[in-house]
N, C-alpha and C. Protein backbone atom coordinates (compact mmCIF):
# COMPACT_ATOMS: atom_id res chain seq x y z
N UNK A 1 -0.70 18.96 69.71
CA UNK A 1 0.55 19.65 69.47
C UNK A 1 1.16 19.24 68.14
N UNK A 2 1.01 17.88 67.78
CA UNK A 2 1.63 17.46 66.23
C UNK A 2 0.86 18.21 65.17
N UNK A 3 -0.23 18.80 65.36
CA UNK A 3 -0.96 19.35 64.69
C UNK A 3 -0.78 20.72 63.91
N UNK A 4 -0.14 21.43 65.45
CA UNK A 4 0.31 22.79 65.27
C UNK A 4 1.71 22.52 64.71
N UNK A 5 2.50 21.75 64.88
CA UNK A 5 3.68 21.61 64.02
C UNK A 5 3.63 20.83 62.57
N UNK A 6 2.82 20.06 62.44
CA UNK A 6 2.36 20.37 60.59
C UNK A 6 2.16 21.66 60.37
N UNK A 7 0.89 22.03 60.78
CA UNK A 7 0.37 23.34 60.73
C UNK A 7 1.50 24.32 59.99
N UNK A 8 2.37 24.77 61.19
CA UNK A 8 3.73 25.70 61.45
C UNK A 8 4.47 24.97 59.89
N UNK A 9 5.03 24.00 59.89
CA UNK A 9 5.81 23.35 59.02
C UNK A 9 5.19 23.74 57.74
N UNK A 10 3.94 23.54 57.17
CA UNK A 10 3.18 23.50 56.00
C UNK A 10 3.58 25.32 56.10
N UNK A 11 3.19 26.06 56.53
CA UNK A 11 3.21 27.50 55.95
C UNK A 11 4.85 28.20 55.96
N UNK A 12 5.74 27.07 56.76
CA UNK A 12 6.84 27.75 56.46
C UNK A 12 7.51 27.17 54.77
N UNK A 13 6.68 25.85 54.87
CA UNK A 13 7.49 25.34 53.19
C UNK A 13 6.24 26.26 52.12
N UNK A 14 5.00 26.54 52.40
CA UNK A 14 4.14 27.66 51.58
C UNK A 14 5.13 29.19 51.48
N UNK A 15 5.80 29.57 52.50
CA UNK A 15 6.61 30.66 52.50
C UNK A 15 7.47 30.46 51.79
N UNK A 16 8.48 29.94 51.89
CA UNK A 16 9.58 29.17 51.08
C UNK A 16 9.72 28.73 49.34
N UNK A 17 8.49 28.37 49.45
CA UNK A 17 7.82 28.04 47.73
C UNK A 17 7.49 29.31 47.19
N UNK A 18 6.40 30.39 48.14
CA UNK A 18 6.48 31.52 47.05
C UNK A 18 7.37 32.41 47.10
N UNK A 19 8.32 32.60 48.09
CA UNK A 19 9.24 33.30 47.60
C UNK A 19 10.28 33.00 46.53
N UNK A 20 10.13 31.75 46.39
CA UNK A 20 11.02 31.25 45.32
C UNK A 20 10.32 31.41 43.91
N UNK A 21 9.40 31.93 43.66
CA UNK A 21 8.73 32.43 42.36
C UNK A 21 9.00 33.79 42.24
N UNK A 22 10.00 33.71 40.52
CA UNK A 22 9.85 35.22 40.51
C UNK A 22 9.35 35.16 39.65
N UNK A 23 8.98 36.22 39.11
CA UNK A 23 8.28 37.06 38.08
C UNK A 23 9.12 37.46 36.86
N UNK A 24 8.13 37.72 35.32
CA UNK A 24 9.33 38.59 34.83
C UNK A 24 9.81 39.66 34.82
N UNK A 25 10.52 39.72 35.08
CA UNK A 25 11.54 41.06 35.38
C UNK A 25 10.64 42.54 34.48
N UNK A 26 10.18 42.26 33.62
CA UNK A 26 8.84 43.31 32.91
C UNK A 26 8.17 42.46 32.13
N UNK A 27 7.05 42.77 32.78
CA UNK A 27 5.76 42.24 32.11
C UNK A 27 4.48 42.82 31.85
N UNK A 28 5.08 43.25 30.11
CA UNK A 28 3.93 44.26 29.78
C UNK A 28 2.73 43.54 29.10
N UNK A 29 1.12 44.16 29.31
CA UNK A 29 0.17 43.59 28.98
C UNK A 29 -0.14 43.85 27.33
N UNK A 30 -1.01 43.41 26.90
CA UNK A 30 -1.47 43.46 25.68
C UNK A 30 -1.48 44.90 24.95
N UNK A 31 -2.76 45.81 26.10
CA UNK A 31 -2.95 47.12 26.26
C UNK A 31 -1.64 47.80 25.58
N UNK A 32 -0.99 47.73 26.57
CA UNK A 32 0.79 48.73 26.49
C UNK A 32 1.45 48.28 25.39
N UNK A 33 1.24 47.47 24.66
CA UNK A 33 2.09 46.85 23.60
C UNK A 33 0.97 47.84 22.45
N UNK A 34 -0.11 47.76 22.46
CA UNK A 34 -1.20 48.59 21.16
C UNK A 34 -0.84 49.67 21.14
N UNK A 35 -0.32 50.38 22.77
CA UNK A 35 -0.22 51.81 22.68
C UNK A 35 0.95 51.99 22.47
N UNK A 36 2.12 51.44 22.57
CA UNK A 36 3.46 51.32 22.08
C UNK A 36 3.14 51.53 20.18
N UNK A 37 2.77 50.63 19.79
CA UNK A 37 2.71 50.13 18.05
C UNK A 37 1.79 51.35 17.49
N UNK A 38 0.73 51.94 18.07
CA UNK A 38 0.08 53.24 17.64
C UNK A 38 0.85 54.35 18.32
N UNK A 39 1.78 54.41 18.83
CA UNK A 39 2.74 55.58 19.28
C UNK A 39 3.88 55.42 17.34
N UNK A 40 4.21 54.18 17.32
CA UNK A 40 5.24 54.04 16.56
C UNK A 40 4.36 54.45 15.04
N UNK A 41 3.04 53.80 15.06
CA UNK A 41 2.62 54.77 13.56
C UNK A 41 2.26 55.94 13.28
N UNK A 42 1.65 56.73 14.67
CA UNK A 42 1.72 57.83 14.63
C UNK A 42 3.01 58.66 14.61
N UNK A 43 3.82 58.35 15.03
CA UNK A 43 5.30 59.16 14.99
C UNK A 43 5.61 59.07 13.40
N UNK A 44 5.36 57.78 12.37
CA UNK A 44 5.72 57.63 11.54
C UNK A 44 4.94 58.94 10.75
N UNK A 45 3.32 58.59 11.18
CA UNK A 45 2.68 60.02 10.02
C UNK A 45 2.80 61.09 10.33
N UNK A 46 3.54 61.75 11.50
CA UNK A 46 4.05 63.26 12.17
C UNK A 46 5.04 63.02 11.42
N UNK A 47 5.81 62.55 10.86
CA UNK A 47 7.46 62.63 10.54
C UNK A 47 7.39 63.96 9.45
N UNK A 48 7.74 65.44 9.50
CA UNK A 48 7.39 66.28 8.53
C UNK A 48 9.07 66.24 7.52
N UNK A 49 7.83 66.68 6.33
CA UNK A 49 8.90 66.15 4.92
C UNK A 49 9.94 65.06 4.85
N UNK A 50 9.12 63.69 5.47
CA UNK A 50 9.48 62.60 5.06
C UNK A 50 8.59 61.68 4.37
N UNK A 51 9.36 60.83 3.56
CA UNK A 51 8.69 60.33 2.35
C UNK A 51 9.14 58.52 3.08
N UNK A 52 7.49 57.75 2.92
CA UNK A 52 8.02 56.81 2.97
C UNK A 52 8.26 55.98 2.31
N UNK A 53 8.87 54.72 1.71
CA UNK A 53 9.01 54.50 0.60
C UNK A 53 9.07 52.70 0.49
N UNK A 54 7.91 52.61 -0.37
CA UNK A 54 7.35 50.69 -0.40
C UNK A 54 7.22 50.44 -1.69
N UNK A 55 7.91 48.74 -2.06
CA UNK A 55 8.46 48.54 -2.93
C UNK A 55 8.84 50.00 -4.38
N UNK A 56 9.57 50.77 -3.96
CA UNK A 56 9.97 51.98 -4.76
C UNK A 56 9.09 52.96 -5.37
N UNK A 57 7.79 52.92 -4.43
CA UNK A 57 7.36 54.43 -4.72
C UNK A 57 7.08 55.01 -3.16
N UNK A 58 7.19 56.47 -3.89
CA UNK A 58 7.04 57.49 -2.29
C UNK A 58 5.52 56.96 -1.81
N UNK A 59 5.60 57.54 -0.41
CA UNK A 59 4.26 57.51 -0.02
C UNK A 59 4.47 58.74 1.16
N UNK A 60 3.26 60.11 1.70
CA UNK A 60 3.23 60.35 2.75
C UNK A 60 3.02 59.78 3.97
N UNK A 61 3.73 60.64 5.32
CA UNK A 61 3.63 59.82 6.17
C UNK A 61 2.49 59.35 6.52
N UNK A 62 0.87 59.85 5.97
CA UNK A 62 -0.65 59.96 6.50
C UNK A 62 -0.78 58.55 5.76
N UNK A 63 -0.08 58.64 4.22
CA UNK A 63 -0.82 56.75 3.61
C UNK A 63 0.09 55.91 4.34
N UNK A 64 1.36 56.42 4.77
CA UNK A 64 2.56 55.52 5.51
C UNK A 64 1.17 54.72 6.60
N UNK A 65 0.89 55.81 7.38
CA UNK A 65 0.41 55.36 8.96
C UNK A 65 -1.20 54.66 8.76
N UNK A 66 -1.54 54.94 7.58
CA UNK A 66 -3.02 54.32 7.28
C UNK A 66 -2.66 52.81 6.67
N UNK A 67 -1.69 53.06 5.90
CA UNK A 67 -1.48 51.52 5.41
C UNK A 67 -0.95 50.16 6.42
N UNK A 68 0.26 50.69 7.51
CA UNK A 68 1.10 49.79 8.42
C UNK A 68 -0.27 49.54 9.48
N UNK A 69 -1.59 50.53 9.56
CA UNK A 69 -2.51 50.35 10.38
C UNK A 69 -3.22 49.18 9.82
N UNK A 70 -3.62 48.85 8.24
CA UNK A 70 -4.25 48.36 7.72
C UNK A 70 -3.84 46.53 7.78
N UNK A 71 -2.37 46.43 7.98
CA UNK A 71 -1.41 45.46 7.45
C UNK A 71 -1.25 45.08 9.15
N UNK A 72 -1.19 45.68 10.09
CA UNK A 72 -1.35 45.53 11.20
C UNK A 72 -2.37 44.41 11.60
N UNK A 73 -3.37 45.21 11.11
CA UNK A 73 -4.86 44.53 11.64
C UNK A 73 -4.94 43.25 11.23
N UNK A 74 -4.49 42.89 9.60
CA UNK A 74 -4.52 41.77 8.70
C UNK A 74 -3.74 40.77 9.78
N UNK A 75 -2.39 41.15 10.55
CA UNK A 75 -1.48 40.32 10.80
C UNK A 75 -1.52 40.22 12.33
N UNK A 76 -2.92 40.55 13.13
CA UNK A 76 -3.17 40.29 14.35
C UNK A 76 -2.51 40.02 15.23
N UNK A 77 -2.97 38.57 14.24
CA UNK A 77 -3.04 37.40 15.69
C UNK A 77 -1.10 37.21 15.52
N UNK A 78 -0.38 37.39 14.68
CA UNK A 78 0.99 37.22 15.04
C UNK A 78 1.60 38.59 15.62
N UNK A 79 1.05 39.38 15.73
CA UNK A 79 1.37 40.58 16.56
C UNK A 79 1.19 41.04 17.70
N UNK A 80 2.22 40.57 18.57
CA UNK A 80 2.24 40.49 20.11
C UNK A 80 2.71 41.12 20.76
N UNK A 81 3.59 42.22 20.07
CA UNK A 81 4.21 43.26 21.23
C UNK A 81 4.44 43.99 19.89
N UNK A 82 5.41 45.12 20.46
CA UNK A 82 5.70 46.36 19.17
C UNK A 82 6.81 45.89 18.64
N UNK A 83 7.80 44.91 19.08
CA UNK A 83 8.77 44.18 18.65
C UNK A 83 8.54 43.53 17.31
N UNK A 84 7.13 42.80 17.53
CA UNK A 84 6.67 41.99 16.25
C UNK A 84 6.30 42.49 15.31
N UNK A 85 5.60 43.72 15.83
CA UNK A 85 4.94 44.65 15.19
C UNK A 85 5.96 45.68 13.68
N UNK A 86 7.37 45.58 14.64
CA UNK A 86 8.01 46.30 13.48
C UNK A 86 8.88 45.06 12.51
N UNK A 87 8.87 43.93 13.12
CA UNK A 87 9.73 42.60 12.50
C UNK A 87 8.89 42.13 11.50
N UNK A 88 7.36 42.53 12.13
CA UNK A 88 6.18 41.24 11.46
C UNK A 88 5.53 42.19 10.14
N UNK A 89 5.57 43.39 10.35
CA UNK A 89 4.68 44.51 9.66
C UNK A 89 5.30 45.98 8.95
N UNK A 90 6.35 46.46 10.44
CA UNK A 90 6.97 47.54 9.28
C UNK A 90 8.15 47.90 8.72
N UNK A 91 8.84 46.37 8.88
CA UNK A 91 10.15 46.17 7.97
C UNK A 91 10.34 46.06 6.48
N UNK A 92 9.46 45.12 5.93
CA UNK A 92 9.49 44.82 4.96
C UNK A 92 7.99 44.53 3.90
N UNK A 93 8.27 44.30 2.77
CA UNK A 93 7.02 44.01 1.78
C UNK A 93 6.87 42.64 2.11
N UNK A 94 5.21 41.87 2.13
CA UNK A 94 4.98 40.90 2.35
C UNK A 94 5.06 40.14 0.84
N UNK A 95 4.87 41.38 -0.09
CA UNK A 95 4.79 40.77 -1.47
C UNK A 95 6.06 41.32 -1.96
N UNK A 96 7.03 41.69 -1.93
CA UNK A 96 8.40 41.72 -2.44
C UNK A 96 9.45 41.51 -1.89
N UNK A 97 9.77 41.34 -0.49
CA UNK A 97 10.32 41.18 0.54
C UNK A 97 11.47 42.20 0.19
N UNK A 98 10.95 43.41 -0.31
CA UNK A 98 12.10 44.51 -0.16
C UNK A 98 11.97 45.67 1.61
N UNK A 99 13.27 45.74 1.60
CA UNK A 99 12.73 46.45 3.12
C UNK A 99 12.12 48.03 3.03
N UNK A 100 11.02 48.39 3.70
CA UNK A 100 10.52 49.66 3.54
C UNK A 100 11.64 51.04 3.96
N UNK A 101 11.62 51.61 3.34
CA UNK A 101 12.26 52.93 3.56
C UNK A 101 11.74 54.44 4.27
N UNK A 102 12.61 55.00 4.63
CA UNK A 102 11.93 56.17 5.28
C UNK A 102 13.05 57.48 4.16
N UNK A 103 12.94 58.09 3.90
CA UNK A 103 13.84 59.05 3.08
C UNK A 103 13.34 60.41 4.04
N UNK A 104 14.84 60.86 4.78
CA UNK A 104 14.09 62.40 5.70
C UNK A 104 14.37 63.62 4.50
N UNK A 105 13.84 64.77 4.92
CA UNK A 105 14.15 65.95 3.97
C UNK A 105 15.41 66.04 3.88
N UNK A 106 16.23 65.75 4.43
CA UNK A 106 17.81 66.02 4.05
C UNK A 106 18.52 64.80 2.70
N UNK A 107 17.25 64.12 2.41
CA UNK A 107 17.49 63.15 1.62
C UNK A 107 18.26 62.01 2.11
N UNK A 108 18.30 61.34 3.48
CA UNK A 108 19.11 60.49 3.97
C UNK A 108 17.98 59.35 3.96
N UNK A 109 18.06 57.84 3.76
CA UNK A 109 16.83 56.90 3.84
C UNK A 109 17.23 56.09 4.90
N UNK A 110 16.57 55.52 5.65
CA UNK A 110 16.94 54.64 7.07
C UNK A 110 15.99 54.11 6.64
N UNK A 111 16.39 52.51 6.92
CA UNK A 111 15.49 50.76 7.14
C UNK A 111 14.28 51.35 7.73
N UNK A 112 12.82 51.61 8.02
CA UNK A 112 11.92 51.36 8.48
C UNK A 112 12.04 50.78 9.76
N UNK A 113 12.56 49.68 9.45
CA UNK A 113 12.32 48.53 10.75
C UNK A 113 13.68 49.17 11.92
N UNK A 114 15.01 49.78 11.59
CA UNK A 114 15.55 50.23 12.02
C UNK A 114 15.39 51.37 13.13
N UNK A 115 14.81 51.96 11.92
CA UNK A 115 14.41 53.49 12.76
C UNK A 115 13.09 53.10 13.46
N UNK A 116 12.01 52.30 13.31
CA UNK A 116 11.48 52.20 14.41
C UNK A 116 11.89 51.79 15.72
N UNK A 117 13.05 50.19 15.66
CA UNK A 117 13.61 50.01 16.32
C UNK A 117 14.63 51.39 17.43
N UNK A 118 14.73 52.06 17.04
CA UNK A 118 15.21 52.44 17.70
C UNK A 118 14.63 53.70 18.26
N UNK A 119 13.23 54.08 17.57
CA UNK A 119 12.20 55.25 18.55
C UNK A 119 11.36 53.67 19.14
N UNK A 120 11.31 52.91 19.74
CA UNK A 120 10.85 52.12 20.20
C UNK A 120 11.43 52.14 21.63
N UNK A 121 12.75 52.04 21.74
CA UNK A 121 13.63 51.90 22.77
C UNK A 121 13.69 53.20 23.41
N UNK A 122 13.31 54.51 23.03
CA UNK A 122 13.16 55.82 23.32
C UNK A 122 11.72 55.88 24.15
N UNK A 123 11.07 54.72 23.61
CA UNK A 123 9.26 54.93 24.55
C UNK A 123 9.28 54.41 25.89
């Protein structure tokens, strides 16, 4: 009988212990973070008659989305979610530390890192 009451005892403190583990509240995998960051460069090279703009010359959105792909790849291993992705890669020049621009046809320019930030939060 002392047996069955370890027994009993041990799986009610095993009950007790895992319910007391939570989780994080979202926990996205590697996967969902690539398809997040190739959602965000493709939206960038769909952007029609917008010009993007690194250390002060235009670029289309097609060299926009080929280049942040290129600069991506270089910067891997510090690229861990789409968060980093726009902090680590499509905010700013690595060699001028000027911030990249987006200029829409109405001639208005928004931060890069901005406007991704915020079609990010839209995905």
């Amino acid at each position: 009988m002392t047996l069955k009451l370890i027994t009993q005892a041990l799986l009610l403190l095993c009950f007790f212990w895992s319910s007391s583990l939570q989780l994080p509240a979202e926990e996205t995998s590697p996967a969902t973070e690539k398809v997040k960051i190739e959602t965000l460069i493709t939206h960038i090279q769909g952007l029609e008659g917008a010009t993007f703009i690194r250390n002060g010359s235009d670029y289309s959105g097609a060299h926009a989305a080929k280049f942040l792909r290129a600069k991506w790849e270089r910067n891997e291993k510090e690229v861990k979610t789409a968060a980093d992705f726009i902090a680590k890669v499509a905010s700013t020049s690595g060699t001028s530390g000027k911030p990249y621009l987006i200029r829409f046809k109405d001639g208005k320019e928004t931060p890069c890192g901005e406007y991704l930030t915020a079609q990010l939060k839209k995905l």
